[in-house]
Every structure is written in C-alpha cells, then in structure tokens.
PDB file of N, CA and C in Angstrom:
ATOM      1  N   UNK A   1      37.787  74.738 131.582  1.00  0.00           N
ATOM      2  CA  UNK A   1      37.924  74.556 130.155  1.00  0.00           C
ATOM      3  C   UNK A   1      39.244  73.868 129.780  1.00  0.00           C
ATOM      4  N   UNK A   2      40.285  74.361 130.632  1.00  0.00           N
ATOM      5  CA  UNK A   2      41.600  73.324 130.109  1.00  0.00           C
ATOM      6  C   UNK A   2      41.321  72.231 130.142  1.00  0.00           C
ATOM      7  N   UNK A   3      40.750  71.383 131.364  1.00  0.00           N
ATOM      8  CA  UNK A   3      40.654  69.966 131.988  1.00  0.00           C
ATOM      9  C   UNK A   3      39.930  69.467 130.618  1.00  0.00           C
ATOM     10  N   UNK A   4      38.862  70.295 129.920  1.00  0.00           N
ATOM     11  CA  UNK A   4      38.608  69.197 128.549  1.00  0.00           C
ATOM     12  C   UNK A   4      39.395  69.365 127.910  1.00  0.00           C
ATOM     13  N   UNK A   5      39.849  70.235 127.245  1.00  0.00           N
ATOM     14  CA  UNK A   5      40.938  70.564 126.172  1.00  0.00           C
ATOM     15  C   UNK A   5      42.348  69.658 126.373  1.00  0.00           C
ATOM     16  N   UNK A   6      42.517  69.324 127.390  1.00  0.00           N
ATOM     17  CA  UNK A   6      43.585  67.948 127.946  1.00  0.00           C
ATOM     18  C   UNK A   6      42.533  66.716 127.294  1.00  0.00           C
ATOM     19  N   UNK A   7      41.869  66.666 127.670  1.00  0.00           N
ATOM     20  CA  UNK A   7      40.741  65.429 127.366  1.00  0.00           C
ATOM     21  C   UNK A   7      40.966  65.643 125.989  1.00  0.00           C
ATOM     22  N   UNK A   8      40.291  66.240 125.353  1.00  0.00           N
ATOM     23  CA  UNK A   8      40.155  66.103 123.614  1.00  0.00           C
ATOM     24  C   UNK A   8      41.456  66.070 123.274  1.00  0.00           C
ATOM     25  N   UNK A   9      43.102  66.897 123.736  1.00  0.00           N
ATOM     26  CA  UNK A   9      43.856  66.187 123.281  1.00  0.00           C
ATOM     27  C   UNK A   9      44.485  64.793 123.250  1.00  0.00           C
ATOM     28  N   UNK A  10      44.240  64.215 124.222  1.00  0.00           N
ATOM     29  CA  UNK A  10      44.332  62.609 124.665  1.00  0.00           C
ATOM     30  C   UNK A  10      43.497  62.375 123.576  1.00  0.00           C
ATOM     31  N   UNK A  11      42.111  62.375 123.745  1.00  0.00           N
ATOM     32  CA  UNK A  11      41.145  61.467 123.094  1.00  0.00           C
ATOM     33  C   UNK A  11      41.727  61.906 120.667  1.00  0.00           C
ATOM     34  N   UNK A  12      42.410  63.135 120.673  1.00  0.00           N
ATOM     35  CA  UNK A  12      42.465  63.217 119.353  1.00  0.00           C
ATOM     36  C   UNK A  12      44.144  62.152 118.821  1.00  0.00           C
ATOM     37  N   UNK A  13      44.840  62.366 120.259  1.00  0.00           N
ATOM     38  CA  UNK A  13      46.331  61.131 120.188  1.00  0.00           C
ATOM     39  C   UNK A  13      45.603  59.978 119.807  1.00  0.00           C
ATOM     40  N   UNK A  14      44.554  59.096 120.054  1.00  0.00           N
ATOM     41  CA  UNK A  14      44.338  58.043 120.459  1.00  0.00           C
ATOM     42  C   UNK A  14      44.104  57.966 118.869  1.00  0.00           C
ATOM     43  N   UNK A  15      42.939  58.856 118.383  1.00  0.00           N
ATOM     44  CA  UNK A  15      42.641  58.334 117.285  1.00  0.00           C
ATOM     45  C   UNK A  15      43.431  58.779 116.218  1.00  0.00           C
ATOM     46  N   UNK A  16      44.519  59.417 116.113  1.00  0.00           N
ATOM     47  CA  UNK A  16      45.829  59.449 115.219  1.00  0.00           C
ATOM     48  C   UNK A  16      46.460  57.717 115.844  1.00  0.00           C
ATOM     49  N   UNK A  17      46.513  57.574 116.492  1.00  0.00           N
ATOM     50  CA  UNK A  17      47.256  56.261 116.602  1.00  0.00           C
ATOM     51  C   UNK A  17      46.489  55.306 115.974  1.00  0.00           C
ATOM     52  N   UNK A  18      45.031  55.203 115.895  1.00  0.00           N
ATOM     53  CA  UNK A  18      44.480  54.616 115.980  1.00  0.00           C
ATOM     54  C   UNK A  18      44.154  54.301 113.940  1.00  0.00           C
ATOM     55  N   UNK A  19      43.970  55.776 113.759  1.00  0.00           N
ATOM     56  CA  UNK A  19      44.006  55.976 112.361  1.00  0.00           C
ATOM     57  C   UNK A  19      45.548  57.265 112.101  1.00  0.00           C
ATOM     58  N   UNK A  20      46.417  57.307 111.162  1.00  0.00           N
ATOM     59  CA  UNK A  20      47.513  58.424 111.363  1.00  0.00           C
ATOM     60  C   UNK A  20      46.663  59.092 110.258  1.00  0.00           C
ATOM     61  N   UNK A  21      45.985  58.805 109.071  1.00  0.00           N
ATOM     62  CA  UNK A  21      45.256  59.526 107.863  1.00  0.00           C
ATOM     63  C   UNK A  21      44.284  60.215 108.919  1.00  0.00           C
ATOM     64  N   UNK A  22      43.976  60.129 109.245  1.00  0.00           N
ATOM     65  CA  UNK A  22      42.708  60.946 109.850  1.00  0.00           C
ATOM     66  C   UNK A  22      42.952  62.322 110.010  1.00  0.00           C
ATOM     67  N   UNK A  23      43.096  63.354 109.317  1.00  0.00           N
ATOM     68  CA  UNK A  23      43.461  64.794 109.445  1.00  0.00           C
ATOM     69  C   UNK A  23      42.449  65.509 110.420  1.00  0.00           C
ATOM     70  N   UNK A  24      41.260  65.406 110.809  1.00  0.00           N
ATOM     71  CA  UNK A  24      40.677  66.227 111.617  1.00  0.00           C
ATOM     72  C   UNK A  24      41.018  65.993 113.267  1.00  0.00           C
ATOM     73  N   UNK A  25      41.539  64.788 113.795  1.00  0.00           N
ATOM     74  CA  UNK A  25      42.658  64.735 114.844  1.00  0.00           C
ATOM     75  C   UNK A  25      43.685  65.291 114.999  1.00  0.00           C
ATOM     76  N   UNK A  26      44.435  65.572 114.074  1.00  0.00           N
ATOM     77  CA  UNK A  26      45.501  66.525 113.956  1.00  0.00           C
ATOM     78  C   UNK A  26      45.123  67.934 114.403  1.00  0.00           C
ATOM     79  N   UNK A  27      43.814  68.154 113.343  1.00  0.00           N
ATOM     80  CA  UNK A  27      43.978  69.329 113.814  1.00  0.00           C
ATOM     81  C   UNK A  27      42.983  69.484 115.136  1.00  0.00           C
ATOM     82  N   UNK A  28      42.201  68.545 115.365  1.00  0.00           N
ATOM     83  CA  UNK A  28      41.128  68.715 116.891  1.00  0.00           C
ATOM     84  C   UNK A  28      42.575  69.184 117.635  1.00  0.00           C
ATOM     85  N   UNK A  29      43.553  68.253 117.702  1.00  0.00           N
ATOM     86  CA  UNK A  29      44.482  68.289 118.903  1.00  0.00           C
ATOM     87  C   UNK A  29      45.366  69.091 118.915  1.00  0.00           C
ATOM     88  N   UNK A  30      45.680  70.258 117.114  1.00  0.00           N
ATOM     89  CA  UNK A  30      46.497  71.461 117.427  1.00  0.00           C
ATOM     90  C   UNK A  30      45.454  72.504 118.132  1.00  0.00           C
ATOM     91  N   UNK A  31      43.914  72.294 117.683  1.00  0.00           N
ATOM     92  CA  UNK A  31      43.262  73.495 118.224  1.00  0.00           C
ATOM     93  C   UNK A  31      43.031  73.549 119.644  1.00  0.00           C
ATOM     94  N   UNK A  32      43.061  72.153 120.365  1.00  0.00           N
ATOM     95  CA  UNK A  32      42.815  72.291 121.720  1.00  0.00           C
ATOM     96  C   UNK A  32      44.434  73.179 122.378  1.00  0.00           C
ATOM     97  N   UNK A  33      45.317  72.453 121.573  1.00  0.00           N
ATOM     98  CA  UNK A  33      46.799  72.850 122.446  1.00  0.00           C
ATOM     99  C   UNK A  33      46.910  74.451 122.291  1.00  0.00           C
ATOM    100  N   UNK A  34      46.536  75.155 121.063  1.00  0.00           N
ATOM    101  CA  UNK A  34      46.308  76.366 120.993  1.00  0.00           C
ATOM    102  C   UNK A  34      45.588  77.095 122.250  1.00  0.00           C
ATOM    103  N   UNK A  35      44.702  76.671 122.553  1.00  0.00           N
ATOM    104  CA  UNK A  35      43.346  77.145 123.205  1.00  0.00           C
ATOM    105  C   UNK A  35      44.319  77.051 124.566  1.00  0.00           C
ATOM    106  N   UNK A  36      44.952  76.259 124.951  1.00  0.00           N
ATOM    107  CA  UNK A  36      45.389  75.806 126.555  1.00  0.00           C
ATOM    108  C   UNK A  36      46.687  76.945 126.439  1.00  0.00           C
ATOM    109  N   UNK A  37      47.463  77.482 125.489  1.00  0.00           N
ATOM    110  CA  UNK A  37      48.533  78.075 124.964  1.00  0.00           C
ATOM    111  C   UNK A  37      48.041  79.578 125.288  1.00  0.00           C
ATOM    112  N   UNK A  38      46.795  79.903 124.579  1.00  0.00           N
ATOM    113  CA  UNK A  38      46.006  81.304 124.933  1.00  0.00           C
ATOM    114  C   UNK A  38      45.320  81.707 125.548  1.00  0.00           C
ATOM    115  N   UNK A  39      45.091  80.498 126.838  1.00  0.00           N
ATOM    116  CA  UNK A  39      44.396  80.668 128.104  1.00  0.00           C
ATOM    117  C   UNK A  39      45.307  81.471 129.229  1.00  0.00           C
ATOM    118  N   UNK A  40      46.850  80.071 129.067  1.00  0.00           N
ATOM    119  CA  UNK A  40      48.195  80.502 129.664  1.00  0.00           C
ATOM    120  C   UNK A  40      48.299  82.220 129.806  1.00  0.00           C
ATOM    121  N   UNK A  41      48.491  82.675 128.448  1.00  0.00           N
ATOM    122  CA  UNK A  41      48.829  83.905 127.920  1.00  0.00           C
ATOM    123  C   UNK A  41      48.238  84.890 128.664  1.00  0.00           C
ATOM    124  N   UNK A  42      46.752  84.602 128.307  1.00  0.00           N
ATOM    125  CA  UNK A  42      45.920  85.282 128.901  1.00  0.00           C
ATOM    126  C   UNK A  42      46.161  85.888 130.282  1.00  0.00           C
ATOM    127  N   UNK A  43      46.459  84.591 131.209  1.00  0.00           N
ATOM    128  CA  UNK A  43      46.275  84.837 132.780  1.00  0.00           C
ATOM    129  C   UNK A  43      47.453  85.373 132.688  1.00  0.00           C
ATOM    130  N   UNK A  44      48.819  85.371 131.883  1.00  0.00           N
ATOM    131  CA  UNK A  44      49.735  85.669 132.667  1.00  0.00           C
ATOM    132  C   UNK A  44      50.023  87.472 132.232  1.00  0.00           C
ATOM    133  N   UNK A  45      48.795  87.840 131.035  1.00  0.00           N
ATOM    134  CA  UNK A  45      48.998  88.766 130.630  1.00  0.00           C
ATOM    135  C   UNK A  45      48.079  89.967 131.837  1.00  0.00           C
ATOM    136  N   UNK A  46      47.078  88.784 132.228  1.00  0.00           N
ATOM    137  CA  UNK A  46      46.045  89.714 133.351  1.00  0.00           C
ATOM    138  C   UNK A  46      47.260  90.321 134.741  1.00  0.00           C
ATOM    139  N   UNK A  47      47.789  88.992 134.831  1.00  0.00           N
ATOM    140  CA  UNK A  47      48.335  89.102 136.289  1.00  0.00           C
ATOM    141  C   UNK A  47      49.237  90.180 136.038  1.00  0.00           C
ATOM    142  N   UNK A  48      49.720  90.940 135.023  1.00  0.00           N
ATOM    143  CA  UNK A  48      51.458  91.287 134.707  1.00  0.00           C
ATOM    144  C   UNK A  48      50.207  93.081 134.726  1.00  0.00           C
ATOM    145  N   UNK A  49      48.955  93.465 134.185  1.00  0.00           N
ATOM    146  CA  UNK A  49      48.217  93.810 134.549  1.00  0.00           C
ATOM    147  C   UNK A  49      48.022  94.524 135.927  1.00  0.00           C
ATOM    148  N   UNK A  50      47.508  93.629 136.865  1.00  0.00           N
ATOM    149  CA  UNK A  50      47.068  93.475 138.219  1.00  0.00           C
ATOM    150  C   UNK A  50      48.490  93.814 139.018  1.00  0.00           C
ATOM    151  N   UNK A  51      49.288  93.872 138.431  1.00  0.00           N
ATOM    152  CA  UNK A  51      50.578  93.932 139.519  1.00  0.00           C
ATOM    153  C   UNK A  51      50.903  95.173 139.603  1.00  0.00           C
TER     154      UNK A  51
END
C-alpha cells in the first residue's frame, strides 16, 4: 500500500505543477502522505508491542 501512496503522491506533484489551482491534488497528496505517516506509526507502535 505505501508503493501506491508514493505513486499518487508523485502523480498529485505533477498535477499541482501542472495546474497550482487545482485543490483536490493538494489534498490527494496530503492524504496519501498521512496514510504513509500512519502506516510508519503503526509498525513502530506494533514492534514497541512485540518487544
């Protein structure tokens, strides 16, 4: 799931560059960075867990 969430943030840069008005890029590409942010969390909250 990260490996797209990298993808859709690339692909939401492109089209802020491409258009900067375009507000649903902005936020496609805060929600993916979120998602990769609370995946992080996640594992490091399992592992701290598991130990």
């Amino acid at each position: 799931m990260i490996g797209e969430n990298e993808a859709a943030i690339e692909d939401c840069s492109h089209a802020i560059q491409l258009n900067p008005q375009y507000y649903r890029a902005y936020y496609g590409r805060g929600a993916a960075r979120s998602y990769i942010a609370f995946s992080v969390l996640m594992k490091y909250t399992k592992a701290g867990k598991d130990a």
